[in-house]
PDB file of N, CA and C in Angstrom:
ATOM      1  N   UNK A   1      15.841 -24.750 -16.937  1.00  0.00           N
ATOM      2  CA  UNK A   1      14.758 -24.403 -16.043  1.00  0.00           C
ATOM      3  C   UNK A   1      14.881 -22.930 -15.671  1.00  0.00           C
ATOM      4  N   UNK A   2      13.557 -22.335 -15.610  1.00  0.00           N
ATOM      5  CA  UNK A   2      13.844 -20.771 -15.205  1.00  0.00           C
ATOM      6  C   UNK A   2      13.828 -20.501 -14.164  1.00  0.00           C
ATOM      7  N   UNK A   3      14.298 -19.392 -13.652  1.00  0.00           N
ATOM      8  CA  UNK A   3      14.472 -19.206 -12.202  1.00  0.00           C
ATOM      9  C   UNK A   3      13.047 -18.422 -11.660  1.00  0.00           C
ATOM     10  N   UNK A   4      13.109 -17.900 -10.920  1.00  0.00           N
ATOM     11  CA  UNK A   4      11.819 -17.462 -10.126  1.00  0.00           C
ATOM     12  C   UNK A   4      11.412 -15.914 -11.092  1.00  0.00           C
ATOM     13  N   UNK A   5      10.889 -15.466 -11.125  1.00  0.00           N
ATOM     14  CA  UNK A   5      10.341 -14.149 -11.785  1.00  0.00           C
ATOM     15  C   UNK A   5      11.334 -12.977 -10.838  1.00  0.00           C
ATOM     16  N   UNK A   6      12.212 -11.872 -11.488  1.00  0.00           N
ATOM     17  CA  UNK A   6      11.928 -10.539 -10.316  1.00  0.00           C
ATOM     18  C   UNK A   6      11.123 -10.252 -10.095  1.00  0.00           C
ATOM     19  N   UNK A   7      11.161  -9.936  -9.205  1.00  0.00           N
ATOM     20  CA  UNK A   7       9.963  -8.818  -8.593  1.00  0.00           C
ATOM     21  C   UNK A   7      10.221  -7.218  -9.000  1.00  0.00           C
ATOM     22  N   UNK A   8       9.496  -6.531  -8.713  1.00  0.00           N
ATOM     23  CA  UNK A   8       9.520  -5.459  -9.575  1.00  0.00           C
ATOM     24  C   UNK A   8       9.609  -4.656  -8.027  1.00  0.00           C
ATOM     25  N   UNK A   9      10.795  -3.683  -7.853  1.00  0.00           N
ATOM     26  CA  UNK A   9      10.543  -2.940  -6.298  1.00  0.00           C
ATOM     27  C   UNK A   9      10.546  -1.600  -6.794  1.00  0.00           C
ATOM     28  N   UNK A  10       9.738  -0.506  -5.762  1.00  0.00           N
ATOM     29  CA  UNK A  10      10.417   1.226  -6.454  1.00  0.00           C
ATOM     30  C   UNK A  10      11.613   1.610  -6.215  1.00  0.00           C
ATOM     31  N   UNK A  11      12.095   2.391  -7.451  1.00  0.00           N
ATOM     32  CA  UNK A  11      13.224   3.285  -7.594  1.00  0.00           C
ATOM     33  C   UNK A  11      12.856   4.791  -6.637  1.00  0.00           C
ATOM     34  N   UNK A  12      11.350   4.875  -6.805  1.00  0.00           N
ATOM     35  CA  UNK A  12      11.615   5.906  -5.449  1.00  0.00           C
ATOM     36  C   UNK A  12      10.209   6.302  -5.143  1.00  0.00           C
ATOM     37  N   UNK A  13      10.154   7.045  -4.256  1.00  0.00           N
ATOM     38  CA  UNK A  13       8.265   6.837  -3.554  1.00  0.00           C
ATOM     39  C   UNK A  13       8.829   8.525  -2.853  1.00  0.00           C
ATOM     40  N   UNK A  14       7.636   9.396  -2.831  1.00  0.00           N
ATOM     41  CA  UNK A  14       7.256  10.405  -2.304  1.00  0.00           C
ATOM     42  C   UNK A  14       5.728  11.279  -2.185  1.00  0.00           C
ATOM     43  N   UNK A  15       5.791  11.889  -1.424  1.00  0.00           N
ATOM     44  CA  UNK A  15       4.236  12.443  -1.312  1.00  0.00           C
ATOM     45  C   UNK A  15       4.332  13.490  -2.696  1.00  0.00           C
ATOM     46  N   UNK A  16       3.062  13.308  -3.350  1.00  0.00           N
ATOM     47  CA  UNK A  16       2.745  13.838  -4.580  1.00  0.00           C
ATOM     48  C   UNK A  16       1.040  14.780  -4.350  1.00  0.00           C
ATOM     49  N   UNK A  17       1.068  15.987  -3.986  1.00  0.00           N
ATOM     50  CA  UNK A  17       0.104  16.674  -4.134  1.00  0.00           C
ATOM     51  C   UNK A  17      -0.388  16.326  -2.207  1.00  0.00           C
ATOM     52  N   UNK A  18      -1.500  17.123  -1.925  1.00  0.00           N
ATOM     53  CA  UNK A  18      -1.720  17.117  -0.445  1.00  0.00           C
ATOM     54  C   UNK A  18      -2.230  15.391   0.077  1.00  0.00           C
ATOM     55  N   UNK A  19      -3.327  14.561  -0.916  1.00  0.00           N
ATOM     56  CA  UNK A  19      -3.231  13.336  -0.662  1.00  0.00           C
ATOM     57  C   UNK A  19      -3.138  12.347  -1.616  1.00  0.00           C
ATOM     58  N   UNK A  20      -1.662  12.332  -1.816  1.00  0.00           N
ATOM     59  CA  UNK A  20      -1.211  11.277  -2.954  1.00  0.00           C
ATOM     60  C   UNK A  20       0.203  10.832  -2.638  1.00  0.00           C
ATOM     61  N   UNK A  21       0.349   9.961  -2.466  1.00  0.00           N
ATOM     62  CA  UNK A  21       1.619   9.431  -2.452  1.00  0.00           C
ATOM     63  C   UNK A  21       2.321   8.228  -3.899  1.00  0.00           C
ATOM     64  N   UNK A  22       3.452   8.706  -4.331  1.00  0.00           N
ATOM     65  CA  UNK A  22       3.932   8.460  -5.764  1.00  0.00           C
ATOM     66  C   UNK A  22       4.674   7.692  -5.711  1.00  0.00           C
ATOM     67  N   UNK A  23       4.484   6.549  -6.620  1.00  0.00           N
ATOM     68  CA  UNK A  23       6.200   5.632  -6.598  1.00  0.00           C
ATOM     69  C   UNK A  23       6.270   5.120  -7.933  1.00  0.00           C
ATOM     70  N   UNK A  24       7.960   5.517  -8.548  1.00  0.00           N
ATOM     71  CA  UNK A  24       8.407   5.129  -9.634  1.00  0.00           C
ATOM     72  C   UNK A  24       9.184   3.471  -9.224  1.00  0.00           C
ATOM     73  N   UNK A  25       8.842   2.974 -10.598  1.00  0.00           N
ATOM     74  CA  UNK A  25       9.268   1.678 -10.214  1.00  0.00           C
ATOM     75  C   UNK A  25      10.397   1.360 -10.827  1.00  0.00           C
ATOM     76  N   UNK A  26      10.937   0.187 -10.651  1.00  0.00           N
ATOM     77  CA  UNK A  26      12.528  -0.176 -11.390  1.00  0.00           C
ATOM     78  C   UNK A  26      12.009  -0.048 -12.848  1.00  0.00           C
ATOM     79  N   UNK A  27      11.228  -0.299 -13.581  1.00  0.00           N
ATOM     80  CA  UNK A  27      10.710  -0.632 -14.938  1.00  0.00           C
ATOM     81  C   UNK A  27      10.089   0.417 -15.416  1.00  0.00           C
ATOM     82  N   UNK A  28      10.482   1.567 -14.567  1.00  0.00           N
ATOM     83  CA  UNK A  28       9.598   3.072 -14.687  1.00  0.00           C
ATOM     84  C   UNK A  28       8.180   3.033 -14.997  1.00  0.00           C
ATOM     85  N   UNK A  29       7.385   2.627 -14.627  1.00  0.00           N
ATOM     86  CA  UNK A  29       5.889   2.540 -14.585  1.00  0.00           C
ATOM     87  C   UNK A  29       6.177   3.427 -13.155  1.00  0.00           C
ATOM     88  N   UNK A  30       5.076   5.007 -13.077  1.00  0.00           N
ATOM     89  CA  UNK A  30       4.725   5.599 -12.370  1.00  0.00           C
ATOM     90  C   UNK A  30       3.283   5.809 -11.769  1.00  0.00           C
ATOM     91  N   UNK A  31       3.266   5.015 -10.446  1.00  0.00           N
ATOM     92  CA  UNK A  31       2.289   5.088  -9.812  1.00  0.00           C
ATOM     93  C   UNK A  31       1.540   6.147  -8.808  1.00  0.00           C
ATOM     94  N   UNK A  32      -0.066   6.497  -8.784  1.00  0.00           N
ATOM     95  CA  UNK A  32       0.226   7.280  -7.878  1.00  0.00           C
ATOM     96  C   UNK A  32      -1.242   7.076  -7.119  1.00  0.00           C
ATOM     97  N   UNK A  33      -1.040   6.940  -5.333  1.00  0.00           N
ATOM     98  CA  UNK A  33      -1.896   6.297  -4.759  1.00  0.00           C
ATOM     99  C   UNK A  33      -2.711   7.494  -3.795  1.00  0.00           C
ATOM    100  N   UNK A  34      -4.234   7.171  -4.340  1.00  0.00           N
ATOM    101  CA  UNK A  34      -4.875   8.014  -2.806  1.00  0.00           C
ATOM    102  C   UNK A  34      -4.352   7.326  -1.793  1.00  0.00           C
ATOM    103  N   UNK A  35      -4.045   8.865  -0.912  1.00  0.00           N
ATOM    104  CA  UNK A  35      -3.972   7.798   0.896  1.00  0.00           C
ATOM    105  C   UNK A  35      -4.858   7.605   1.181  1.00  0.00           C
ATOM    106  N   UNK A  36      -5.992   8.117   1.159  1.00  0.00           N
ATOM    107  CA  UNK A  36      -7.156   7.687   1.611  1.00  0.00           C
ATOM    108  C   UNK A  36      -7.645   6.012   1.246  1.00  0.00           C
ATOM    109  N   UNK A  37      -7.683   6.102   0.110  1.00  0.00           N
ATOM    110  CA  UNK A  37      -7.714   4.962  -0.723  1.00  0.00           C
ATOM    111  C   UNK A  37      -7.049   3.662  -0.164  1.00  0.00           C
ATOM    112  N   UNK A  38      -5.610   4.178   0.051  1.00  0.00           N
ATOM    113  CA  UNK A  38      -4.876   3.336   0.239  1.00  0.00           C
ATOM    114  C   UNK A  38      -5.118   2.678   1.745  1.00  0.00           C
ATOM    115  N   UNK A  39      -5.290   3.643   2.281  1.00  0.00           N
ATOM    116  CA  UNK A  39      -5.461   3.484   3.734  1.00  0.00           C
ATOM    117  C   UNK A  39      -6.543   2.039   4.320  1.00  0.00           C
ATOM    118  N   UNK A  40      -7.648   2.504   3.015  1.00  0.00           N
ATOM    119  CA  UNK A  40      -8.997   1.423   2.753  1.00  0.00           C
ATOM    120  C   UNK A  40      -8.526   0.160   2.692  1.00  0.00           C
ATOM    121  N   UNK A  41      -7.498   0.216   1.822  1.00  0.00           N
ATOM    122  CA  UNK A  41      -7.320  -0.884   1.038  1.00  0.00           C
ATOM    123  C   UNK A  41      -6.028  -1.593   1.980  1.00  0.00           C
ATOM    124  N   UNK A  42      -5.549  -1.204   3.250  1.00  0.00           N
ATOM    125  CA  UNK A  42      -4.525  -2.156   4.006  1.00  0.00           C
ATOM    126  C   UNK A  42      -4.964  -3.493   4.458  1.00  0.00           C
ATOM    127  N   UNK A  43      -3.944  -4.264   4.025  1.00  0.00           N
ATOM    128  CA  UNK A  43      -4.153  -5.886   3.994  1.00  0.00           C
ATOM    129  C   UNK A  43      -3.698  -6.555   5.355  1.00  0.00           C
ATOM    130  N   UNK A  44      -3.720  -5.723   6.578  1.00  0.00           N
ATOM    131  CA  UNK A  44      -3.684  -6.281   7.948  1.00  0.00           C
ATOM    132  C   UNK A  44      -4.431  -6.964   8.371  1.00  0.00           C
ATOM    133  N   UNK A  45      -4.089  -7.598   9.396  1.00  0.00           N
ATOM    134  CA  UNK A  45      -5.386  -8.568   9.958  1.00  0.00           C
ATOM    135  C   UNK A  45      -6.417  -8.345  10.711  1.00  0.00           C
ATOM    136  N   UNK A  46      -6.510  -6.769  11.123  1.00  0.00           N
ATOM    137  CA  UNK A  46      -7.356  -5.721  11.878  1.00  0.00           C
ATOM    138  C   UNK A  46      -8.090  -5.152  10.593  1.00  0.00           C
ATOM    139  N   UNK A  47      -7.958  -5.474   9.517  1.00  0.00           N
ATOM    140  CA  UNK A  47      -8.602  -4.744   8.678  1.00  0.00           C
ATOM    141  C   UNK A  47      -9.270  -5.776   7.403  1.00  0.00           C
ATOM    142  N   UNK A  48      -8.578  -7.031   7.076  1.00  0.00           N
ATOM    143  CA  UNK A  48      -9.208  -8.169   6.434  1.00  0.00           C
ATOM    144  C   UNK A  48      -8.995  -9.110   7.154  1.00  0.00           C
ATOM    145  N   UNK A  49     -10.105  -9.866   7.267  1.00  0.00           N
ATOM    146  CA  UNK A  49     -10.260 -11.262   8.219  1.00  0.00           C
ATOM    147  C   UNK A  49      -9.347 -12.354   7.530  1.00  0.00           C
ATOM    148  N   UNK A  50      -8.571 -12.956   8.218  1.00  0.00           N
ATOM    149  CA  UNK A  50      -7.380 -13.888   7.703  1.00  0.00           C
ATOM    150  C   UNK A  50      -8.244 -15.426   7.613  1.00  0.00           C
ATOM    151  N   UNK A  51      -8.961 -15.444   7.828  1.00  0.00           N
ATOM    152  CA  UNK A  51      -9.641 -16.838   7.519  1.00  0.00           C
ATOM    153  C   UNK A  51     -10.502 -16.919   5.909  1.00  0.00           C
ATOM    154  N   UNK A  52     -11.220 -15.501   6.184  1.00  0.00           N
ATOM    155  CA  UNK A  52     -12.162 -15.568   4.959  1.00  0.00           C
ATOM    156  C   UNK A  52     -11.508 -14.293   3.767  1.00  0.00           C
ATOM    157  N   UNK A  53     -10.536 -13.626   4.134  1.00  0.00           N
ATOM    158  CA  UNK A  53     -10.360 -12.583   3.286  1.00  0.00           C
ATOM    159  C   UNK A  53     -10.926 -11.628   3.085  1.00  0.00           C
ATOM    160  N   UNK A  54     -11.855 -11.706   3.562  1.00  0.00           N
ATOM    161  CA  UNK A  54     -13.107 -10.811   3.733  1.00  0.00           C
ATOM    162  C   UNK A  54     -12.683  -9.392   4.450  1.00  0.00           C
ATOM    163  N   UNK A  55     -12.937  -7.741   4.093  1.00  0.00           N
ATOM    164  CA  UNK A  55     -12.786  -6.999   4.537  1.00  0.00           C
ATOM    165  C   UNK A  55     -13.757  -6.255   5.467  1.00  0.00           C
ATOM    166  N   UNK A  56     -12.722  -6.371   6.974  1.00  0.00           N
ATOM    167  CA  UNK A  56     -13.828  -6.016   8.568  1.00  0.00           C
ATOM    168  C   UNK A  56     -13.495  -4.468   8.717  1.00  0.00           C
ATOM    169  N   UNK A  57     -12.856  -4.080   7.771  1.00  0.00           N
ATOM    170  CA  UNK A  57     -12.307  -2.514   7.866  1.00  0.00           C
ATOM    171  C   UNK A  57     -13.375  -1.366   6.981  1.00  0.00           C
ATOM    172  N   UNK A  58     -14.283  -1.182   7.944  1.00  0.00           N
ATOM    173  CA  UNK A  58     -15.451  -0.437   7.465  1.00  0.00           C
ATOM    174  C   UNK A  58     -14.715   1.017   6.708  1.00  0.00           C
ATOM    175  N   UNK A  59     -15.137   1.193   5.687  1.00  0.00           N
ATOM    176  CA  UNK A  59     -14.166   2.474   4.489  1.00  0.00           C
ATOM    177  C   UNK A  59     -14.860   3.916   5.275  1.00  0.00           C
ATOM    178  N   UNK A  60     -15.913   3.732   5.358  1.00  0.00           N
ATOM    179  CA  UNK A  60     -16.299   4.947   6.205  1.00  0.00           C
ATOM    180  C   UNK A  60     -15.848   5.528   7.136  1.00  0.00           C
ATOM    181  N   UNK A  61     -15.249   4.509   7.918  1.00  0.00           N
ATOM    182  CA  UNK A  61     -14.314   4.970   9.260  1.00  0.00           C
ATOM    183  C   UNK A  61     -13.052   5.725   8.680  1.00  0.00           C
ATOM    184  N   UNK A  62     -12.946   5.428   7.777  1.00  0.00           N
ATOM    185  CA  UNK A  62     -11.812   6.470   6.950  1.00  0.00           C
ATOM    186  C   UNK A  62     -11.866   7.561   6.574  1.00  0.00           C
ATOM    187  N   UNK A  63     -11.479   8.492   7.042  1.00  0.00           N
ATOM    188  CA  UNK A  63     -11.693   9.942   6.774  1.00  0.00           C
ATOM    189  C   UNK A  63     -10.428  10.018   5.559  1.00  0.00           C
ATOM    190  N   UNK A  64     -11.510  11.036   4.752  1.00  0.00           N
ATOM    191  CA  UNK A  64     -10.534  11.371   3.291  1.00  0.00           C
ATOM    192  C   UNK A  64      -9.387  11.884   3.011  1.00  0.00           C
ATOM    193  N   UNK A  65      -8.549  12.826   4.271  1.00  0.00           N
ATOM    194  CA  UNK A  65      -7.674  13.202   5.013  1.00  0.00           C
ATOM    195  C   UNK A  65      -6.948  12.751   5.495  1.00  0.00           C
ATOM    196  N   UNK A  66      -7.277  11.364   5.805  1.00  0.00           N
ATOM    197  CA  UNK A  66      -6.076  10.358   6.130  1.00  0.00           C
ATOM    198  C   UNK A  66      -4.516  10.769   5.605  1.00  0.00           C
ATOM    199  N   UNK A  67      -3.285  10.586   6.278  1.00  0.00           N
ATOM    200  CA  UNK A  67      -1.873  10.724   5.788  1.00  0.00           C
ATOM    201  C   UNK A  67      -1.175  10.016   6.087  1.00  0.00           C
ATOM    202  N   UNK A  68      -0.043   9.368   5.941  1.00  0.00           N
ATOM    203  CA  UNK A  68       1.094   8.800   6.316  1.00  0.00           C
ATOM    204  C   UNK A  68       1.567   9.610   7.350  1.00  0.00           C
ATOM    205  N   UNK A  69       2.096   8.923   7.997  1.00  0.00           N
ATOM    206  CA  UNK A  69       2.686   9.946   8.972  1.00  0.00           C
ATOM    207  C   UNK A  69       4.418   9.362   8.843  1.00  0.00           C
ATOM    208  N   UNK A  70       4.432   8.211   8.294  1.00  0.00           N
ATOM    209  CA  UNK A  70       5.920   7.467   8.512  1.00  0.00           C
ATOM    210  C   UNK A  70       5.600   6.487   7.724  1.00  0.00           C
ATOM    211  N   UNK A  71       6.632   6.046   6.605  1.00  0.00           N
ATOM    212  CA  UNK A  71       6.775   5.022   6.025  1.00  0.00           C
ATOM    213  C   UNK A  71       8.112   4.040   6.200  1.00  0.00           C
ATOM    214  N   UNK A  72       8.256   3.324   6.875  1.00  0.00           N
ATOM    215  CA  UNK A  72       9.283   2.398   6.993  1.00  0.00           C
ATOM    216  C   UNK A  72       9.463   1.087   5.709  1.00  0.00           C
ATOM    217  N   UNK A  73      10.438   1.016   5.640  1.00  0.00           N
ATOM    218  CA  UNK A  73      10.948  -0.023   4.630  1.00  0.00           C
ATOM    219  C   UNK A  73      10.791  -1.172   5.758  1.00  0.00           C
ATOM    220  N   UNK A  74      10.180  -2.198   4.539  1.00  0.00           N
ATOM    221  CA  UNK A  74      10.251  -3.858   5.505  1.00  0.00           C
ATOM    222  C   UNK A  74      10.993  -4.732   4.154  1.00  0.00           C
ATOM    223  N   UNK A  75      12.166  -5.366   5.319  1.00  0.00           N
ATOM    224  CA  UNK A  75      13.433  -5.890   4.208  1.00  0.00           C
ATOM    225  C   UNK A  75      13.242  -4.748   2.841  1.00  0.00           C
ATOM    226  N   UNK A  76      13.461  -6.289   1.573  1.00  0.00           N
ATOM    227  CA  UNK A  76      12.913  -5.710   0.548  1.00  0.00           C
ATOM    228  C   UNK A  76      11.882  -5.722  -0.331  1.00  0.00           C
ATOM    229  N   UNK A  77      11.241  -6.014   0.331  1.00  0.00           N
ATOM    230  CA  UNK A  77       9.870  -6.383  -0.331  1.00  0.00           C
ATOM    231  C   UNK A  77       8.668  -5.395   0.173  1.00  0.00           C
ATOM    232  N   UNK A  78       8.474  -4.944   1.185  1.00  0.00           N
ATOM    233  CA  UNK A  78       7.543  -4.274   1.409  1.00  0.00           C
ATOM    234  C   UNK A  78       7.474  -2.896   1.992  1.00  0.00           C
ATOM    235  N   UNK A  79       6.277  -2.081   2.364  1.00  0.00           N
ATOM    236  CA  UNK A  79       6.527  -1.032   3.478  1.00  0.00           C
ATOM    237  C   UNK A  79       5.659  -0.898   4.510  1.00  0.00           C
ATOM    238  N   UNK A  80       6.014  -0.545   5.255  1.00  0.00           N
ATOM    239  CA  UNK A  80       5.140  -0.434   6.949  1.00  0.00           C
ATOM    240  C   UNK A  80       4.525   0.925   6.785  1.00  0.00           C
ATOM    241  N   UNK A  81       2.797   1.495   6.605  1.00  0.00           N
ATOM    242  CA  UNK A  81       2.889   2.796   6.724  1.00  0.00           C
ATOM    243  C   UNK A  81       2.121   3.052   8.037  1.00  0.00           C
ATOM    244  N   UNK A  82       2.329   4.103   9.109  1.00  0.00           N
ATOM    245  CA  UNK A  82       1.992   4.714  10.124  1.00  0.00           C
ATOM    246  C   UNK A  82       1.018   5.854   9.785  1.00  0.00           C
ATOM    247  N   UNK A  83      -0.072   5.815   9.832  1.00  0.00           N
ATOM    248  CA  UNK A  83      -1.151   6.699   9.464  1.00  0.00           C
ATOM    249  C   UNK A  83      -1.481   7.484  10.814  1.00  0.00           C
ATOM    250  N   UNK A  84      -2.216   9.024  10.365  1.00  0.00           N
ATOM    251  CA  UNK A  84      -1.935   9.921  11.553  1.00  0.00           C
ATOM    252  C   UNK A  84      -3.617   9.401  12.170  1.00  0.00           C
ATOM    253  N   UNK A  85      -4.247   8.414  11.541  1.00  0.00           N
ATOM    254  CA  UNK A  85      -5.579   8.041  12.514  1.00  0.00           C
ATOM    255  C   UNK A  85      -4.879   6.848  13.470  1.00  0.00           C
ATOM    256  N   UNK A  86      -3.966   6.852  13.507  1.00  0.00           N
ATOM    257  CA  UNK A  86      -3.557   5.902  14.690  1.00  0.00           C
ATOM    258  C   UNK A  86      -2.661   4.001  14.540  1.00  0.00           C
ATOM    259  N   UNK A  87      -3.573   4.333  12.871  1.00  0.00           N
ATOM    260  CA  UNK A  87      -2.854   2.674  12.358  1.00  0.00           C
ATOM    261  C   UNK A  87      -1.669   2.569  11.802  1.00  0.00           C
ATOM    262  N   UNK A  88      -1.150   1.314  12.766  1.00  0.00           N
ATOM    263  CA  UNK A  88       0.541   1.383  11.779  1.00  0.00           C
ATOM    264  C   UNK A  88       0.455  -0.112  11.706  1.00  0.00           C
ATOM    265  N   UNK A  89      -0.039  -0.904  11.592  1.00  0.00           N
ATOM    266  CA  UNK A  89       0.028  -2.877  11.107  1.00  0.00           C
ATOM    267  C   UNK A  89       0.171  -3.389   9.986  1.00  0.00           C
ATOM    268  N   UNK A  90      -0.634  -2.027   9.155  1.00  0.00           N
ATOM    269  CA  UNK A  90      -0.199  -2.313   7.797  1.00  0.00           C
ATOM    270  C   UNK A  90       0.891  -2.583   6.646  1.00  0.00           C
ATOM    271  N   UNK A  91       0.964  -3.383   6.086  1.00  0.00           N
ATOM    272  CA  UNK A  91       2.083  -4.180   5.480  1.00  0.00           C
ATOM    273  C   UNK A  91       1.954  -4.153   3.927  1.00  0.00           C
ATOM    274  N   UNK A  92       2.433  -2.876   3.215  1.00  0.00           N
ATOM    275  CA  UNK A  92       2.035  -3.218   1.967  1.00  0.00           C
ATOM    276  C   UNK A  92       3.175  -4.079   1.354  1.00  0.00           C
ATOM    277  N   UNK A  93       3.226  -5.142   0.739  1.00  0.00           N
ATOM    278  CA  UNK A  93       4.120  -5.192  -0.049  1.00  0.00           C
ATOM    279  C   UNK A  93       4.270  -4.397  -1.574  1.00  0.00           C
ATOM    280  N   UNK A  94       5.317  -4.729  -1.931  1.00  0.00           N
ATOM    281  CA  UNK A  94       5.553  -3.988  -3.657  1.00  0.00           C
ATOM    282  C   UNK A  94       4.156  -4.725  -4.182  1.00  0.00           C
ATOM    283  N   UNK A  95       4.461  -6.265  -3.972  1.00  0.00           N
ATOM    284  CA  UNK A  95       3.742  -6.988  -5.242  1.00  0.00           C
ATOM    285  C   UNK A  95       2.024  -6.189  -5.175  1.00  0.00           C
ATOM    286  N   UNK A  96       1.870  -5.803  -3.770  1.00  0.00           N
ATOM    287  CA  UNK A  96       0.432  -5.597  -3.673  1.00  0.00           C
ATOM    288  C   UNK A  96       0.004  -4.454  -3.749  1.00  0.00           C
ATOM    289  N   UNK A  97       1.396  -3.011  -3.687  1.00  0.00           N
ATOM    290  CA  UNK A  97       1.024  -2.023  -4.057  1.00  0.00           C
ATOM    291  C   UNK A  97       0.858  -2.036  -5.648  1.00  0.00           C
ATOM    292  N   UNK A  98       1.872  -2.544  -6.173  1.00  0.00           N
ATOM    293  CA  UNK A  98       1.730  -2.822  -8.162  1.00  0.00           C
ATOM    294  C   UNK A  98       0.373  -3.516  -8.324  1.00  0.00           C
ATOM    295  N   UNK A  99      -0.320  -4.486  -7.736  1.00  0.00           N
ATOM    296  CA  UNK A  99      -1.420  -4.771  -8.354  1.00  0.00           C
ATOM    297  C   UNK A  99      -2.896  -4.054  -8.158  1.00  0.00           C
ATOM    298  N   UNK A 100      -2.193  -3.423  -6.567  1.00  0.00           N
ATOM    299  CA  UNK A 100      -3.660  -2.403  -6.200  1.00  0.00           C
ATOM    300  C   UNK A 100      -3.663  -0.966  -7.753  1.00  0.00           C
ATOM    301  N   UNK A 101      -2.692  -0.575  -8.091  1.00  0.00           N
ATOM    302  CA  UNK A 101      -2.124   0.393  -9.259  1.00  0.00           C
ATOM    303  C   UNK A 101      -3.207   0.080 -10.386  1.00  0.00           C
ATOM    304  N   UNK A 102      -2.971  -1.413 -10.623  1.00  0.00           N
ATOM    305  CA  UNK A 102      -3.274  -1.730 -11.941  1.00  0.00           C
ATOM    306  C   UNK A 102      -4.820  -2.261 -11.803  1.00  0.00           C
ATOM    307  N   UNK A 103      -5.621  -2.095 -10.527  1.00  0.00           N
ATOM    308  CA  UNK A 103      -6.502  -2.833 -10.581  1.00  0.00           C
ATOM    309  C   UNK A 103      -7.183  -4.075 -10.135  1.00  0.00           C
ATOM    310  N   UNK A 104      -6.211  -4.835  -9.714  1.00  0.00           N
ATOM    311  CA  UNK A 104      -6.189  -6.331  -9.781  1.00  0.00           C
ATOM    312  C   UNK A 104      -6.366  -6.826  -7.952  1.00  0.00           C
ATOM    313  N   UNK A 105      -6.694  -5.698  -7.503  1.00  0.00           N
ATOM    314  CA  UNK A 105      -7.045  -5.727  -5.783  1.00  0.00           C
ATOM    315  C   UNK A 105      -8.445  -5.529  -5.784  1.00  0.00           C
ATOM    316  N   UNK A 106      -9.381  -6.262  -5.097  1.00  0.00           N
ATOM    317  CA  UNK A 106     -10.444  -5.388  -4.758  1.00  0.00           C
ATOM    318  C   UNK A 106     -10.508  -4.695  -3.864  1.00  0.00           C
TER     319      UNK A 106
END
């Protein structure tokens, strides 16, 4: 019987250009994320409705300028980022930054 899949975590993450933030992964696939973008795309519960999935986080309210201001590690699986518009709830995990990368997020 096989065991559970790894998960795939980064070997290392840094700000890449004025709004991009970069992360190499254990399997070296190099990613690289608008903050802005990213910012859109946080999977909190202030920002997608936990009943319907549905996203209440209007993209407009997002200014293109958006930054990290602080990224905290959560265990090992995810990261906490603190944005300088005021939001910090957001919870990316790996699995969901690798699939927002490839597409597979709306």
């Amino acid at each position: 019987m096989a065991g559970p899949a790894k998960s795939i975590r980064p070997r290392s993450m840094r700000k890449a250009g004025e709004n991009e933030l970069e992360i190499v992964w254990e399997d070296g696939k190099k990613s690289l994320y608008n903050t802005a973008v990213l910012r859109r795309q946080c999977p909190c519960a202030g920002c997608v409705d936990e009943w319907t999935g549905e996203r209440t986080l209007n993209p407009l309210e997002v200014l293109e300028t958006v930054k990290p201001v602080k990224i905290e590690p959560v265990g090992r699986y995810a990261i906490r980022v603190i944005w300088d518009d005021g939001h910090d709830t957001g919870i990316y995990t790996f699995s969901y930054l690798r699939n927002l990368d490839e597409g597979k997020v709306d």
